[in-house]
N, C-alpha and C. Protein backbone atom coordinates (compact mmCIF):
# COMPACT_ATOMS: atom_id res chain seq x y z
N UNK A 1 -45.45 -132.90 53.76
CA UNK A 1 -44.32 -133.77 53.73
C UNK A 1 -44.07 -134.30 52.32
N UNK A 2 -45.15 -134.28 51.56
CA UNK A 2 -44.70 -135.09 50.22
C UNK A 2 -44.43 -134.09 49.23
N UNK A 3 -44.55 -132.72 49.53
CA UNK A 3 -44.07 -131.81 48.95
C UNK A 3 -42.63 -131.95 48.75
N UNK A 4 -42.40 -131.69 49.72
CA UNK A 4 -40.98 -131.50 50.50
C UNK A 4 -40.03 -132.70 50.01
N UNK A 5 -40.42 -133.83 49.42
CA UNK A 5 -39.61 -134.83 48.95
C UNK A 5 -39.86 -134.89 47.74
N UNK A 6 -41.22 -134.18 46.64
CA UNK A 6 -40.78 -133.80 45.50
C UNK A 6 -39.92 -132.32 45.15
N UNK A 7 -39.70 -131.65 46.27
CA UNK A 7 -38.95 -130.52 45.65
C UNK A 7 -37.56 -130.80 45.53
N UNK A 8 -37.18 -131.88 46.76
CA UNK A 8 -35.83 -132.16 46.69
C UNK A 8 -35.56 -133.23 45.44
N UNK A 9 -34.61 -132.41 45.42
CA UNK A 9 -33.39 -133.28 44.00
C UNK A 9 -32.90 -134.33 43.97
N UNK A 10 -32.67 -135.49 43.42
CA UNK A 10 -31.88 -136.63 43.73
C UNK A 10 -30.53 -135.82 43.15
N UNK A 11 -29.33 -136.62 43.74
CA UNK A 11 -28.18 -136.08 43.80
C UNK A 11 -27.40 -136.34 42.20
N UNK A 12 -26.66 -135.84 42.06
CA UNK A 12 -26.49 -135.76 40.34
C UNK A 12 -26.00 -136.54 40.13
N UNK A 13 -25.84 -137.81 39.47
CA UNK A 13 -25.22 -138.82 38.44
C UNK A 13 -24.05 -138.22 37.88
N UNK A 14 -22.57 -138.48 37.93
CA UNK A 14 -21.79 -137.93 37.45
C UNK A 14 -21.66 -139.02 35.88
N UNK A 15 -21.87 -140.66 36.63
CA UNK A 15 -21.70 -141.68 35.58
C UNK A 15 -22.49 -141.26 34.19
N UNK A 16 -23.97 -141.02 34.89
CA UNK A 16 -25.34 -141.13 33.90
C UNK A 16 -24.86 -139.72 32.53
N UNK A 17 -24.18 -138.16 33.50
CA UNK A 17 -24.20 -137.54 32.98
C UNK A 17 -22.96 -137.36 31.42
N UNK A 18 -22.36 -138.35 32.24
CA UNK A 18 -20.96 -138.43 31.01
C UNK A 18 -21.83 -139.52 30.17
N UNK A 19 -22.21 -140.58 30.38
CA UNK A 19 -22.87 -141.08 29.25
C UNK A 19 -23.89 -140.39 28.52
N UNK A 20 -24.95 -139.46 28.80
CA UNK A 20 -25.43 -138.65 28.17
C UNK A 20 -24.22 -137.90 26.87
N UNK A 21 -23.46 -137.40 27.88
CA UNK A 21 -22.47 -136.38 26.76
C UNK A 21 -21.69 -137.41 26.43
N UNK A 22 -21.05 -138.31 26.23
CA UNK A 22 -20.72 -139.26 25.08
C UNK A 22 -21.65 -139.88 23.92
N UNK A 23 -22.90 -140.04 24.03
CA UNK A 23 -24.00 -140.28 23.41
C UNK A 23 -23.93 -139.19 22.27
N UNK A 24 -24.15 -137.95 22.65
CA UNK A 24 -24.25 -136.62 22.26
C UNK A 24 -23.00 -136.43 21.15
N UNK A 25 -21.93 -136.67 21.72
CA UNK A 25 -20.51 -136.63 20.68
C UNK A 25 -20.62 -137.37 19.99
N UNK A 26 -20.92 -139.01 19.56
CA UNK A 26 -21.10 -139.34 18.88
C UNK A 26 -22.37 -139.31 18.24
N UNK A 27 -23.31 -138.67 18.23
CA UNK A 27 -24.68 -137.96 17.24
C UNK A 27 -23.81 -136.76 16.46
N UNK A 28 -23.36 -136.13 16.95
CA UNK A 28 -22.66 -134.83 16.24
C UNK A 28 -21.37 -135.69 15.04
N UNK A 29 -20.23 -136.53 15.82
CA UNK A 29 -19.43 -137.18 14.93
C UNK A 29 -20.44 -137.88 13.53
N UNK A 30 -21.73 -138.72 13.69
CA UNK A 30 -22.01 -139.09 12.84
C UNK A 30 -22.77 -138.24 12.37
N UNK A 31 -22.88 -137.15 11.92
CA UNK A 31 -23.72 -136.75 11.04
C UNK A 31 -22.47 -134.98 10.73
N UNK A 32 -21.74 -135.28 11.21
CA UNK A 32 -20.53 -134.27 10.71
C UNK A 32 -20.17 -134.82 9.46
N UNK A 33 -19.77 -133.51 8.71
CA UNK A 33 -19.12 -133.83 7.50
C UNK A 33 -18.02 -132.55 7.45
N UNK A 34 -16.75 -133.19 7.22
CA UNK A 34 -15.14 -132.70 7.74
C UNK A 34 -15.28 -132.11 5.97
N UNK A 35 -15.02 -130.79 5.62
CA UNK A 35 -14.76 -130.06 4.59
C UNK A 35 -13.01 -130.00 4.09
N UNK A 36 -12.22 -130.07 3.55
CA UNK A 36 -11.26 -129.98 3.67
C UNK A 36 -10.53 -129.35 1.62
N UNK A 37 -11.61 -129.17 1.20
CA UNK A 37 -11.57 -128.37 -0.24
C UNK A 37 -12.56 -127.04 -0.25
N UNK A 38 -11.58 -125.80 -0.38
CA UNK A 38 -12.24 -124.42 -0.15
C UNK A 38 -11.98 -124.22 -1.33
N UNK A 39 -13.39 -123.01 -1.64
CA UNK A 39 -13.27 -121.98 -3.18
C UNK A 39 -13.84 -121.26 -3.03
N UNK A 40 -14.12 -120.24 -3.66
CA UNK A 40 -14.66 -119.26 -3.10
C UNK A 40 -16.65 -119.37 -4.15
N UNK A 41 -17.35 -118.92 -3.43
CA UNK A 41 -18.69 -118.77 -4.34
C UNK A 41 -18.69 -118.23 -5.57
N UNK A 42 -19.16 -118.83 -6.57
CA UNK A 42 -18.60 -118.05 -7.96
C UNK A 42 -20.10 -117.32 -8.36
N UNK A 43 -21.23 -117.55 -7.43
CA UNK A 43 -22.28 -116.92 -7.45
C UNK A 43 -22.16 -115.48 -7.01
N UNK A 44 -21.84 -115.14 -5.87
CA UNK A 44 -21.27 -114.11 -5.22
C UNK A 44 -20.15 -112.84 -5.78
N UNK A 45 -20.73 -111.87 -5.44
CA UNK A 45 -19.82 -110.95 -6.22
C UNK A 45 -18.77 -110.53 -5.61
N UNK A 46 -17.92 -110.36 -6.29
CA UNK A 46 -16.23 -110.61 -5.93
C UNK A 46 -15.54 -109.32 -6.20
N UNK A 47 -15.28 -109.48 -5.02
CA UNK A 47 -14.71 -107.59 -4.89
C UNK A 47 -12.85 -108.16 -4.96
N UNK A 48 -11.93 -107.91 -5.25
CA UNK A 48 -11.00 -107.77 -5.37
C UNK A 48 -9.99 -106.36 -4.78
N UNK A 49 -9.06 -106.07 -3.57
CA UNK A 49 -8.69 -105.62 -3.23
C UNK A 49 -7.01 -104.71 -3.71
N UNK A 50 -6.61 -104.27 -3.76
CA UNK A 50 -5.77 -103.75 -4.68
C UNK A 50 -4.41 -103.17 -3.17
N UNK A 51 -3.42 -103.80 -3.24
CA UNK A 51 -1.94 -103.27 -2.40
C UNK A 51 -2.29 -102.37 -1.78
N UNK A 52 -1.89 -101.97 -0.97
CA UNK A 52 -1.27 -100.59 -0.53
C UNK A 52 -0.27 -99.56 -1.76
N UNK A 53 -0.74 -98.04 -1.79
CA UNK A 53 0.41 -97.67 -2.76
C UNK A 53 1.53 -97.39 -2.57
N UNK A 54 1.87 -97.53 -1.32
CA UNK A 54 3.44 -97.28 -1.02
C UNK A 54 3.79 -98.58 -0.92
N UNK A 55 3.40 -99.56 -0.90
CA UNK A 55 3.86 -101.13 -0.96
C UNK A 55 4.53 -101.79 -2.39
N UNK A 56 6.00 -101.53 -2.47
CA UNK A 56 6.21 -102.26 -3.66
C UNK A 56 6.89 -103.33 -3.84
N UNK A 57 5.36 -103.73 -4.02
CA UNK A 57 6.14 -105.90 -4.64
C UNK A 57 5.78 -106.04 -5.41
N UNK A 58 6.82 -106.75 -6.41
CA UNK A 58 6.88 -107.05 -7.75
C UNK A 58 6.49 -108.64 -7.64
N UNK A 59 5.62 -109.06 -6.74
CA UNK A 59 5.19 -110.59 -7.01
C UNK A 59 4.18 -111.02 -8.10
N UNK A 60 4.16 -111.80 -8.67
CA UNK A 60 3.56 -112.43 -10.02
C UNK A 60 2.44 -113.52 -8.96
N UNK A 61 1.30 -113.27 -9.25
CA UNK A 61 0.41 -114.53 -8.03
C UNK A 61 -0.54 -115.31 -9.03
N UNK A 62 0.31 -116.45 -9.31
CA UNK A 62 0.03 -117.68 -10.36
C UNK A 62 -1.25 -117.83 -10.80
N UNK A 63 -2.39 -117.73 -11.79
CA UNK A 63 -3.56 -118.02 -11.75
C UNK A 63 -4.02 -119.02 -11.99
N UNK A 64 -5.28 -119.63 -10.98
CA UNK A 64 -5.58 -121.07 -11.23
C UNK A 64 -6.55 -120.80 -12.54
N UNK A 65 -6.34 -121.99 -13.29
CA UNK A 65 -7.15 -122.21 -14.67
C UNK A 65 -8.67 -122.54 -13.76
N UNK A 66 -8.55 -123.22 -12.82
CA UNK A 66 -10.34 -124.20 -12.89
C UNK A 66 -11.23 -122.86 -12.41
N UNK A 67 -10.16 -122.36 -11.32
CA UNK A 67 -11.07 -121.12 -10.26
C UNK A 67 -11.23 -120.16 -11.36
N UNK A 68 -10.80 -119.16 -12.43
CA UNK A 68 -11.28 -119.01 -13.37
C UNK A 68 -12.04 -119.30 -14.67
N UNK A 69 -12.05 -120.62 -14.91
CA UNK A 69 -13.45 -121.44 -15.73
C UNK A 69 -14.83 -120.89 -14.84
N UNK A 70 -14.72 -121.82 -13.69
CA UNK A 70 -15.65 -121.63 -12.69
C UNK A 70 -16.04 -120.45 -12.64
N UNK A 71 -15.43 -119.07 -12.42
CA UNK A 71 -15.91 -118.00 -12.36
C UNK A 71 -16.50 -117.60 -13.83
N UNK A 72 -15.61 -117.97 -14.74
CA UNK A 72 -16.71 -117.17 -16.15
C UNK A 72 -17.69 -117.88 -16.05
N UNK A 73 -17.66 -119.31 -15.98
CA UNK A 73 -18.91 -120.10 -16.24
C UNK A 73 -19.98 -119.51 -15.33
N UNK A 74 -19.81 -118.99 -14.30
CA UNK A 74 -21.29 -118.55 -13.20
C UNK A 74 -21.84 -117.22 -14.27
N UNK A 75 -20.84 -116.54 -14.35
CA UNK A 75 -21.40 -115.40 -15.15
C UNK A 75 -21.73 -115.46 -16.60
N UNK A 76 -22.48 -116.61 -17.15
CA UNK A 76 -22.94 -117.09 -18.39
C UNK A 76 -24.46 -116.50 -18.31
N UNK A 77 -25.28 -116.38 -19.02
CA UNK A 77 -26.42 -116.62 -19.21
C UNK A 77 -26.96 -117.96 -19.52
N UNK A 78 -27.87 -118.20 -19.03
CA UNK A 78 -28.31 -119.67 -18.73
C UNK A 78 -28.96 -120.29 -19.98
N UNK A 79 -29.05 -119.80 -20.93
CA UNK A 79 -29.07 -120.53 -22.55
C UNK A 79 -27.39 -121.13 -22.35
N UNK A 80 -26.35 -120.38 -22.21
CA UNK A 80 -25.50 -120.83 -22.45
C UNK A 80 -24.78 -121.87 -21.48
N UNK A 81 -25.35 -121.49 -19.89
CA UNK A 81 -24.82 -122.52 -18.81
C UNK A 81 -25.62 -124.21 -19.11
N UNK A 82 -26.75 -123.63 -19.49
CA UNK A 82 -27.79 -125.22 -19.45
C UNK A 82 -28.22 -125.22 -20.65
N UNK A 83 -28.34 -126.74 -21.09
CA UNK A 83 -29.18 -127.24 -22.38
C UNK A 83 -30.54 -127.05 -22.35
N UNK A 84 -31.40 -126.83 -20.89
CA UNK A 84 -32.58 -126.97 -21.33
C UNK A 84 -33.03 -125.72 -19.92
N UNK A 85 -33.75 -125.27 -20.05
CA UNK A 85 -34.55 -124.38 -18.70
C UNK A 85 -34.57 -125.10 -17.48
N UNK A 86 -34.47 -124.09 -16.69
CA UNK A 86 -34.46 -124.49 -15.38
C UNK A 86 -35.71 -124.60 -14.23
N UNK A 87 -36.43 -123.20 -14.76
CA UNK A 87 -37.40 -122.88 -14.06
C UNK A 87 -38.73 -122.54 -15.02
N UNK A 88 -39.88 -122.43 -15.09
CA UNK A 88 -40.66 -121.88 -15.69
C UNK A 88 -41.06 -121.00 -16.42
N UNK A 89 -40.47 -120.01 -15.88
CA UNK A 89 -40.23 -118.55 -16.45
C UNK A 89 -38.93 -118.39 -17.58
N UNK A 90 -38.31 -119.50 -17.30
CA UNK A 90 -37.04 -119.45 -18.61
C UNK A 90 -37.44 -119.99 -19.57
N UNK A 91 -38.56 -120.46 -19.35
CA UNK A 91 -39.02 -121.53 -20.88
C UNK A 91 -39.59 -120.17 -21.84
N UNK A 92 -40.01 -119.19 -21.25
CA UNK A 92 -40.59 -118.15 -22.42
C UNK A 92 -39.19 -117.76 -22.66
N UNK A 93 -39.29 -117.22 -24.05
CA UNK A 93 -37.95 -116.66 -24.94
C UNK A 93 -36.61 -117.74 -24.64
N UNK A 94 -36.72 -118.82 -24.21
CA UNK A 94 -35.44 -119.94 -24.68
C UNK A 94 -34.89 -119.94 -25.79
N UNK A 95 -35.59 -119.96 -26.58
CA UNK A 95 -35.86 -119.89 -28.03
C UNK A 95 -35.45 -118.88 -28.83
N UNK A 96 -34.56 -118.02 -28.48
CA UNK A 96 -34.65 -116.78 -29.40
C UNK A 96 -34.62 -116.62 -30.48
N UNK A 97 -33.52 -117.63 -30.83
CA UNK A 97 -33.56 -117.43 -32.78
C UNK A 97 -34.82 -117.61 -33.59
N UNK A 98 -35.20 -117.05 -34.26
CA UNK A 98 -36.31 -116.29 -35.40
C UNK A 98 -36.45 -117.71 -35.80
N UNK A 99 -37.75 -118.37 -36.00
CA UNK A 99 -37.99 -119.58 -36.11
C UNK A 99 -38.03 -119.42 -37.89
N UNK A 100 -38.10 -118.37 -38.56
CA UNK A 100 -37.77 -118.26 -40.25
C UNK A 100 -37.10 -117.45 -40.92
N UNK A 101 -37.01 -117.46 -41.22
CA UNK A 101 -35.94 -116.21 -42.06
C UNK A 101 -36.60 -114.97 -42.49
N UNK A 102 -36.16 -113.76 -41.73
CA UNK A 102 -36.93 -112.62 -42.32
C UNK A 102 -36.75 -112.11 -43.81
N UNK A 103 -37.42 -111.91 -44.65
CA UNK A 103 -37.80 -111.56 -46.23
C UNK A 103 -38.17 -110.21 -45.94
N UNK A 104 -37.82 -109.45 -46.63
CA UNK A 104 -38.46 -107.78 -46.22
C UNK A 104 -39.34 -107.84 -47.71
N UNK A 105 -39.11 -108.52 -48.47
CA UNK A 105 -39.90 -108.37 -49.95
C UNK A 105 -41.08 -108.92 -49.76
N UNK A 106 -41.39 -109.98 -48.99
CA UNK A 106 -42.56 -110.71 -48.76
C UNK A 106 -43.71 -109.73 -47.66
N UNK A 107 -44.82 -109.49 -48.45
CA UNK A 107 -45.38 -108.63 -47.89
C UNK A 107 -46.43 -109.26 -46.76
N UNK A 108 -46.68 -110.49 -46.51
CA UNK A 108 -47.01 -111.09 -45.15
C UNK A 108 -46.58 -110.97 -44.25
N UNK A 109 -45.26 -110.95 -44.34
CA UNK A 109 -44.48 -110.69 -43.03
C UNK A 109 -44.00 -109.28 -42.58
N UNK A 110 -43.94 -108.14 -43.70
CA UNK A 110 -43.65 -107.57 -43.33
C UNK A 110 -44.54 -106.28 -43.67
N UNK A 111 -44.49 -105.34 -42.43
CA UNK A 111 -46.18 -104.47 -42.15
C UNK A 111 -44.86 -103.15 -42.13
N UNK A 112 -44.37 -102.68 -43.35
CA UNK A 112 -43.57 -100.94 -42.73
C UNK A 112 -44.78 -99.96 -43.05
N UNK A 113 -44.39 -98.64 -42.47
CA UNK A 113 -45.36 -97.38 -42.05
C UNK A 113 -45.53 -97.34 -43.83
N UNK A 114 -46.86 -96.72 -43.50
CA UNK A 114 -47.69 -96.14 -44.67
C UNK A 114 -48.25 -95.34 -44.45
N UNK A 115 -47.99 -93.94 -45.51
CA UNK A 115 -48.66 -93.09 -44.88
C UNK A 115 -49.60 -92.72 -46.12
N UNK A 116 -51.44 -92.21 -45.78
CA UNK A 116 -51.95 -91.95 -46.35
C UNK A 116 -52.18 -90.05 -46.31
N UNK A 117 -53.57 -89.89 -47.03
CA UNK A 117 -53.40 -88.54 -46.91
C UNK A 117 -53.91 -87.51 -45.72
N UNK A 118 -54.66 -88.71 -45.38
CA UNK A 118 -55.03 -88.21 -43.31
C UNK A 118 -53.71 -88.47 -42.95
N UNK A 119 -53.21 -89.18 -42.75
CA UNK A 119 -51.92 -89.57 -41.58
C UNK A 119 -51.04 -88.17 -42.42
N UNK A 120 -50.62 -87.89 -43.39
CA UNK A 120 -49.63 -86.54 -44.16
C UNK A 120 -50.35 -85.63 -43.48
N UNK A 121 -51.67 -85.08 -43.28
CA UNK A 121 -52.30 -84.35 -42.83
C UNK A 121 -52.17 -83.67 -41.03
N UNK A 122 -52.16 -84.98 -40.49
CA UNK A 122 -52.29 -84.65 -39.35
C UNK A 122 -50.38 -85.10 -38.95
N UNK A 123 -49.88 -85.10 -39.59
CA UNK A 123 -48.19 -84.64 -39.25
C UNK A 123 -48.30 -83.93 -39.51
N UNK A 124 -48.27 -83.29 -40.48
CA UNK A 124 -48.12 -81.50 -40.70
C UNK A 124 -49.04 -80.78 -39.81
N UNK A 125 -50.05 -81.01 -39.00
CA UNK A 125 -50.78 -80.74 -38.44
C UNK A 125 -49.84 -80.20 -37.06
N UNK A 126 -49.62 -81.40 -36.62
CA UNK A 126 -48.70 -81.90 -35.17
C UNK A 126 -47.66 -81.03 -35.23
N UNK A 127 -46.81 -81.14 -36.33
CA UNK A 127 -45.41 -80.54 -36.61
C UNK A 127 -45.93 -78.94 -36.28
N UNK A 128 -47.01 -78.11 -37.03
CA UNK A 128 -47.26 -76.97 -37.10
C UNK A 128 -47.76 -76.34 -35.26
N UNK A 129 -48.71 -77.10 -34.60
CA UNK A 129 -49.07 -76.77 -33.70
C UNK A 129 -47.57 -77.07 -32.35
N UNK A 130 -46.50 -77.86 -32.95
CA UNK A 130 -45.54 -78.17 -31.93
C UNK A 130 -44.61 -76.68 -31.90
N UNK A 131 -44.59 -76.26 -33.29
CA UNK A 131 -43.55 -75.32 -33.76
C UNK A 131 -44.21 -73.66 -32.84
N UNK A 132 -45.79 -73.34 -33.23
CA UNK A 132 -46.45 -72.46 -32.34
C UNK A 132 -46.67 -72.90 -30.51
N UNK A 133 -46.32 -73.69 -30.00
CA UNK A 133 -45.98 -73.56 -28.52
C UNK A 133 -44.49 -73.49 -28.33
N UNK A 134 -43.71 -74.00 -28.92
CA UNK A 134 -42.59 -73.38 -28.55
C UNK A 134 -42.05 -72.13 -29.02
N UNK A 135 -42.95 -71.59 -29.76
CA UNK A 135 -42.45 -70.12 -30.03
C UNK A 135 -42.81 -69.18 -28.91
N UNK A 136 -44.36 -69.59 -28.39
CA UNK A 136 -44.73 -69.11 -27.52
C UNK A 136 -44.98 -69.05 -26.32
């Protein structure tokens, strides 16, 4: 018997259930936020579609100045979008410009090829043995 009166249901609250779902509408109203300014992602790559070719209109379609800022500006490199790094990995080479002025006369700084009479040796070496496999 006491089964039998927990299986049965109490009968449905029509009152209880509309206050539930009014409760509910206003949780959703307060934490909604109404959008009403669209643009398109300037992160996102932008395919551009082109008429039909039997379609001929001679319409002129005005260009906005900001929606084009916005778009070159995404496609900057980020020395040039930001003053300072963003992430960790941008901090190596931030820096690019040559922290001194290159001197080619100053022989500290600068290491060009030298060749002695082993290194003359074993080019002509290289050169000779490259020239006999492709002959053969």
């Amino acid at each position: 018997m006491a089964d039998k009166k927990a299986k049965e249901k109490d009968p449905i609250d029509i009152v209880h259930q509309n206050a539930i779902h009014v409760e509910t509408i206003l949780k959703e109203h307060r934490c909604q936020k109404l959008y009403k300014h669209f643009s398109i992602n300037p992160y996102k790559k932008l395919h551009v579609l082109t008429d039909k070719p039997t379609k001929n209109t001679q319409e002129q379609i005005e260009e906005d100045p900001a929606f084009l800022k916005i778009i070159h500006g995404a496609r900057l490199e980020p020395t040039k979008k930001y003053t300072h790094p963003q992430t960790e990995s941008q901090e190596i080479g931030w820096i690019s410009s040559p922290l001194i002025a290159s001197d080619r006369s100053d022989r500290r700084l600068n290491f060009s090829r030298q060749n002695s009479e082993i290194t003359k040796y074993m080019d002509a070496a290289w050169r000779l043995k490259e020239q006999t496999q492709n002959l053969g």
